[in-house]
Protein backbone atom coordinates (compact mmCIF):
# COMPACT_ATOMS: atom_id res chain seq x y z
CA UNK A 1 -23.37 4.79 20.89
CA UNK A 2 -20.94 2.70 18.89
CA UNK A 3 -17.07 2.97 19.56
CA UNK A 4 -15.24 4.10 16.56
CA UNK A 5 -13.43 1.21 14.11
CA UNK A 6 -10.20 1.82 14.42
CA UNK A 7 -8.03 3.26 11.46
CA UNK A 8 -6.44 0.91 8.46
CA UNK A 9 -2.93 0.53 9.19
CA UNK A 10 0.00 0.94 6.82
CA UNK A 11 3.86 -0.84 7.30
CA UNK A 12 6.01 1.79 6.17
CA UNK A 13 9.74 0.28 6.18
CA UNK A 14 12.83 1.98 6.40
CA UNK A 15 16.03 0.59 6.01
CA UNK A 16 18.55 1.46 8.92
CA UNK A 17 21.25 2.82 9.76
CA UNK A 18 20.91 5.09 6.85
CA UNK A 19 16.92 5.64 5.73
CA UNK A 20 15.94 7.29 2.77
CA UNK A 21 14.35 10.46 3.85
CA UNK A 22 10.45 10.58 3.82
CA UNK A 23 8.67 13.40 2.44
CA UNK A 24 6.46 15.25 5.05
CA UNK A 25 3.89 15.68 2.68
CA UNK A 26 4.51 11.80 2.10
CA UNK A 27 3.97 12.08 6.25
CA UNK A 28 0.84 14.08 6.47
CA UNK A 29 -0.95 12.21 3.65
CA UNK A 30 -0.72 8.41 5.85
CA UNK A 31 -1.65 10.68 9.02
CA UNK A 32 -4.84 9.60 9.06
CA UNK A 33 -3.82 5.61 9.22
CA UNK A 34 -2.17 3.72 11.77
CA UNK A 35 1.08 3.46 10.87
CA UNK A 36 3.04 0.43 11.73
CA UNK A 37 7.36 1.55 11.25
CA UNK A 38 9.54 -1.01 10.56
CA UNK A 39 12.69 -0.29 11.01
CA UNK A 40 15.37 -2.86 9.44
CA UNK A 41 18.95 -3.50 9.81
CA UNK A 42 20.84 -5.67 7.14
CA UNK A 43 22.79 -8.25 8.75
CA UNK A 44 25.66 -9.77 6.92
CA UNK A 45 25.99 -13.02 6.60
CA UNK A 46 28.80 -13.55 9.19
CA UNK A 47 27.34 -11.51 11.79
CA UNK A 48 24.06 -12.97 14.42
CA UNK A 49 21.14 -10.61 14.83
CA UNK A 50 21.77 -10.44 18.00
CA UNK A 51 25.51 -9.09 17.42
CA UNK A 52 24.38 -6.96 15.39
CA UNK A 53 21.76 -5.20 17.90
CA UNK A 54 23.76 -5.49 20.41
CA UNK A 55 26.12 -3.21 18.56
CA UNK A 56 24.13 -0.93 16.70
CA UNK A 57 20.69 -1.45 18.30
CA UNK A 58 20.98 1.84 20.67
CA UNK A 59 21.75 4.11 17.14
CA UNK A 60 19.22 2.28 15.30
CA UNK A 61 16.27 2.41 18.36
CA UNK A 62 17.36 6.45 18.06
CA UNK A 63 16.61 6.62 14.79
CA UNK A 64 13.41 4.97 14.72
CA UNK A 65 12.06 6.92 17.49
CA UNK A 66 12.82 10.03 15.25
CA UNK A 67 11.06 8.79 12.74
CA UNK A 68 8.07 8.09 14.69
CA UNK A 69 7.92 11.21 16.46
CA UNK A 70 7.53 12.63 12.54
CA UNK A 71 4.22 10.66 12.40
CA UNK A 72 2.86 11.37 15.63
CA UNK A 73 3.17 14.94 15.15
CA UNK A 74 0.96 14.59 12.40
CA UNK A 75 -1.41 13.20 14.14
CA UNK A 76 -0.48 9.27 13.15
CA UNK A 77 -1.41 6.46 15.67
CA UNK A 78 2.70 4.81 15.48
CA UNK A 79 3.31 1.27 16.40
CA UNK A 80 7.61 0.65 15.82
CA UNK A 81 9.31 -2.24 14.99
CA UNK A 82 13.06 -2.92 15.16
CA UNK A 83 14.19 -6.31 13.15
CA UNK A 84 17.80 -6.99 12.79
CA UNK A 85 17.56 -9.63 9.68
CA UNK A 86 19.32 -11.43 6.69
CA UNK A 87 16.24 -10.99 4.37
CA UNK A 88 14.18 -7.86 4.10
CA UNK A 89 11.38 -9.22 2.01
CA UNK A 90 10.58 -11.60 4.64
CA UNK A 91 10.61 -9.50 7.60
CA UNK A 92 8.23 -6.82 5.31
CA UNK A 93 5.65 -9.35 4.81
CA UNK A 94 6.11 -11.53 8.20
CA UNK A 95 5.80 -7.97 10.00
CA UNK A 96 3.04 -7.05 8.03
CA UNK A 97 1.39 -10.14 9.16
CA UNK A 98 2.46 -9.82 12.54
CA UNK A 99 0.95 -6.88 12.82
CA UNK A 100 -2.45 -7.10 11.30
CA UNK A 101 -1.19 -4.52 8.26
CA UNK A 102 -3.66 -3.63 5.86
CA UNK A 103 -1.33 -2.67 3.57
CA UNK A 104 2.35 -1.80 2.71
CA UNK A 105 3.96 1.31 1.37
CA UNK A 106 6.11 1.47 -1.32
CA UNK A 107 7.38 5.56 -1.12
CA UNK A 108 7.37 7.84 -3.72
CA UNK A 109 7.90 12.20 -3.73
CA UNK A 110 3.82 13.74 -3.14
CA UNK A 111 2.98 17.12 -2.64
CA UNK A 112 -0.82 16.86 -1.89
CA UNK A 113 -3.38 14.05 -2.08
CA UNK A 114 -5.97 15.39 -4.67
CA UNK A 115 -6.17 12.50 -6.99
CA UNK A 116 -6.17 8.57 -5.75
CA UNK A 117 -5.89 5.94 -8.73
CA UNK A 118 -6.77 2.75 -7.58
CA UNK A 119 -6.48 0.31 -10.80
CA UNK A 120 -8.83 -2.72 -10.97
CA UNK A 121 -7.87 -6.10 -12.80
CA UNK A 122 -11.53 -7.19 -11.38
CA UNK A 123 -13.83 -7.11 -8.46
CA UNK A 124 -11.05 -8.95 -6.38
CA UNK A 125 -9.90 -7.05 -3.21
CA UNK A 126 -12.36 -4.38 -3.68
CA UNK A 127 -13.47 -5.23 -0.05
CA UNK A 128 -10.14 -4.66 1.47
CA UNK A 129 -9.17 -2.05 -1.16
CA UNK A 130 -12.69 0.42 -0.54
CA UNK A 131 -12.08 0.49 3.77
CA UNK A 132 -8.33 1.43 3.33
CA UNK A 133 -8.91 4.18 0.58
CA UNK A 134 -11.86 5.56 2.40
CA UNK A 135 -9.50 6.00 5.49
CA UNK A 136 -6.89 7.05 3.78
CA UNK A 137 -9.29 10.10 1.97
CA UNK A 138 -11.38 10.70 4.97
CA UNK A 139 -10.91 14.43 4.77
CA UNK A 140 -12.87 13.62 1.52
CA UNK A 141 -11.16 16.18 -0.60
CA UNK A 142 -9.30 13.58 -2.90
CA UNK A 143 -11.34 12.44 -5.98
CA UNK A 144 -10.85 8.39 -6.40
CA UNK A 145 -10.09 7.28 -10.21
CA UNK A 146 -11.38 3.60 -10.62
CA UNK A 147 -9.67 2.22 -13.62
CA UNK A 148 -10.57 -1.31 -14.36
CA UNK A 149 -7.64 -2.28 -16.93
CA UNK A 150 -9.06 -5.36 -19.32
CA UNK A 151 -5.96 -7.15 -21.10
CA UNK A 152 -5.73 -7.16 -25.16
CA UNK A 153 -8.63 -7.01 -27.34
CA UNK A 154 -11.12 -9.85 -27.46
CA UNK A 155 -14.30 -7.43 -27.10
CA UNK A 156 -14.99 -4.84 -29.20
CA UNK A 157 -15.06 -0.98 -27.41
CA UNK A 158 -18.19 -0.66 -26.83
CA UNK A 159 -19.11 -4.37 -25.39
CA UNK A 160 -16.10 -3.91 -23.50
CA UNK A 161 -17.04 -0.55 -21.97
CA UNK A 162 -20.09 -1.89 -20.68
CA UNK A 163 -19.28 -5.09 -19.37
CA UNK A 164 -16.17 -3.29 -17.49
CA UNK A 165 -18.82 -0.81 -15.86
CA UNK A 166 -21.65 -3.52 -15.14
CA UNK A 167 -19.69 -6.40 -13.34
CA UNK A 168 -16.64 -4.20 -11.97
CA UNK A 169 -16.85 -0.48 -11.63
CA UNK A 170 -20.09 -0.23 -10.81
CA UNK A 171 -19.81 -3.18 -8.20
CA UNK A 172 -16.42 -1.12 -6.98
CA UNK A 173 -18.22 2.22 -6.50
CA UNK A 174 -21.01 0.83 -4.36
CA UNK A 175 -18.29 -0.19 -2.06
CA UNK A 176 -16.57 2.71 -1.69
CA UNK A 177 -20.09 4.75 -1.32
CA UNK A 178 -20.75 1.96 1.57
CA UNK A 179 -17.02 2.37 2.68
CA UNK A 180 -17.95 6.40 3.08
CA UNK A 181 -16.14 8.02 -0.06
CA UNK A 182 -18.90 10.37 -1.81
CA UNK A 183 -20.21 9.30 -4.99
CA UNK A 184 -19.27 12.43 -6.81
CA UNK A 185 -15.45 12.01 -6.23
CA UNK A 186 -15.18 8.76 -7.91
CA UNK A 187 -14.30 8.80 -11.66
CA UNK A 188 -14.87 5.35 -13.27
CA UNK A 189 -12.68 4.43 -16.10
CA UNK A 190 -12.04 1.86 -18.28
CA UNK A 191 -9.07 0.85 -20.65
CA UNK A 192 -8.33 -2.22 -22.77
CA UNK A 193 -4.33 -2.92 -22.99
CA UNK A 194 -1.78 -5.63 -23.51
CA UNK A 195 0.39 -4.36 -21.07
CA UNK A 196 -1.14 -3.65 -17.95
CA UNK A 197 1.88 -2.01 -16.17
CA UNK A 198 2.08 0.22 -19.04
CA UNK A 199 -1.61 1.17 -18.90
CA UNK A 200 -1.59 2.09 -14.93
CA UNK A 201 2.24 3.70 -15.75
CA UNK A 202 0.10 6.47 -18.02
CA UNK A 203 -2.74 6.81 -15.87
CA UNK A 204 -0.69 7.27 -12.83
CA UNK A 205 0.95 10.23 -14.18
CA UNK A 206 -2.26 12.17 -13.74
CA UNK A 207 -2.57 11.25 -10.07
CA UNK A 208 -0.68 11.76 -6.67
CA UNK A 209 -0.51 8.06 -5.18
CA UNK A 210 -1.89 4.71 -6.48
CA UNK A 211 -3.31 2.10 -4.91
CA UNK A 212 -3.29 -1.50 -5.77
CA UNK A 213 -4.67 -5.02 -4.57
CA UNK A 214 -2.44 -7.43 -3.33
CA UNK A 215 -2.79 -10.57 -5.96
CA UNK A 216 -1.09 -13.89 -5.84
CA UNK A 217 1.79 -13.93 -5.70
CA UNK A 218 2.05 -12.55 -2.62
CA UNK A 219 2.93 -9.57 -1.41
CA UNK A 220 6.39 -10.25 -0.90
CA UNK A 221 6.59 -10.58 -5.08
CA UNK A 222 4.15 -8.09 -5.46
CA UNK A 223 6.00 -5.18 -3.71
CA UNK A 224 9.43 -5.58 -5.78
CA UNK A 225 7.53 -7.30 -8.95
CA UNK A 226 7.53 -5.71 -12.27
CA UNK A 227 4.25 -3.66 -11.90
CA UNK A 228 5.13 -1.42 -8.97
CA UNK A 229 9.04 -0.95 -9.92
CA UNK A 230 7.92 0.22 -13.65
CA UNK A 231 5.08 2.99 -11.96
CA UNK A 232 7.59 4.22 -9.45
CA UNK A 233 10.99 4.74 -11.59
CA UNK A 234 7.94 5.77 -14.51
CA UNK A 235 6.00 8.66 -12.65
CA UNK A 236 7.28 8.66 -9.07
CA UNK A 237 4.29 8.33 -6.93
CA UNK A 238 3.85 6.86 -3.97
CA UNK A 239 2.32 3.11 -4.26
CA UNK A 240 0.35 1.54 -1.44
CA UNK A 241 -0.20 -2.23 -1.61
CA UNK A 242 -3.48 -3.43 0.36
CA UNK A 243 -3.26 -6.73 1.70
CA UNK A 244 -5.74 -9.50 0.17
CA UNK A 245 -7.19 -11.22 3.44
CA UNK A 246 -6.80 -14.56 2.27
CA UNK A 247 -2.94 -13.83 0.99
CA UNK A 248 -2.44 -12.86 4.40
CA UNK A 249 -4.19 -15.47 6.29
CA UNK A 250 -1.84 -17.84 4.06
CA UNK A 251 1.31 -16.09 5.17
CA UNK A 252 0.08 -16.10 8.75
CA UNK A 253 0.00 -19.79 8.53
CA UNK A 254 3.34 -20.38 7.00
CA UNK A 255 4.75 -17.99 10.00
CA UNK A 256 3.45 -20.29 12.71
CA UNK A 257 4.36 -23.38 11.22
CA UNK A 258 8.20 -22.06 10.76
CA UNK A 259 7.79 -21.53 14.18
């Protein structure tokens, strides 16, 4: 009998001594991941990381252990991490890394996780992306919205429409059917736009969380880039970043060399 795969993971960050609360719907929806908690401390310039856990590391190890106990209730496998640090975007991604992360939350309010948009630029990612979302909808109650967003207006509708479906939604699909999501809830959509921040802002609306594929440039840009800062102040949903395996193997390699 074959041992189960274990569950995607998640980095969920929270920035110490004072964290932004987390919704416990926001809570029970990652439940079913395993969810890696960073927990950071800024460190002025002035002050060592190690002065500044040695002063505040007991209040900030409290904290984090709160927050953990929040996800294990809800059934969450919880790995912590307490970084005391002059840049956050580099401990997010070099902890993400670190820890094998499949992806990386970017919070938002959520009540219930009926509807999952997961926007498409192309076929790129899909094999990371499919895994994570079926894991993350494995009570399979959510209904997925594919929606492969084709910049400005060289084809015409229809020859649009059909090469959209043919060599990415359709291609998309199979691999969430082979990831475990049932065919009937996907929705497959297409839309032609020459702002594709401002297509996925309107679609998003109509959906509890979104999920997007990591792109160069990495995730360090792509987590406080344009695209996710316009959907979140836009429609306020949570936004989950997966991890592109070769983006990560790339920031892997920069980690040990710095070493």
């Amino acid at each position: 009998m074959d041992s189960p795969s274990a569950p995607s993971s998640i980095l969920v960050d929270l920035e110490l001594p004072e964290p932004a609360p987390l919704p416990s719907a926001l809570v029970r929806v990652l439940s079913s991941l395993r969810v890696v908690l960073l927990g950071w401390f800024s460190v002025p310039e002035q002050t060592s990381p190690a002065q500044a856990r040695g002063q505040f590391g007991a209040e900030a190890e409290d904290m984090l252990d709160a927050a953990a106990r929040r996800f294990e209730e809800a059934g969450a496998e919880v790995t912590t991490r307490l970084v005391f640090t002059g840049d956050e975007l580099d401990t997010i991604s070099r902890v993400s890394v670190e820890e094998s992360c499949d992806a990386v939350l970017i919070p938002g309010p959520v009540e219930q996780l009926r509807r999952v948009l997961v926007p498409l630029r192309g076929i790129q990612n899909v094999r990371e992306i499919a895994p994570f979302v079926a894991d993350l909808c494995q009570d399979g109650t959510a209904r997925v919205t594919l929606l492969h967003v084709l910049e400005g207006d060289e084809l015409d509708g229809d020859e649009a429409t059909a090469a959209s479906r043919e060599d990415v939604l359709e291609p998309a699909a199979e691999r969430m059917r082979s990831a475990g999501i049932e065919a009937d809830l996907l929705e497959l959509n297409s839309v032609a736009a020459d702002s594709p921040a401002d297509a996925i802002v309107e679609w998003a609306g109509g959906h509890d969380l979104a999920v997007l594929g990591e792109t160069e440039p990495s995730v360090r840009e792509v987590l406080f880039g344009t695209m996710p800062e316009q959907i979140v102040e836009a429609v306020n949903v949570p936004i989950i970043v997966v991890r592109h395996g070769e983006e990560a193997a790339k920031m892997a390699e920069r980690t040990t060399q710095a070493d």
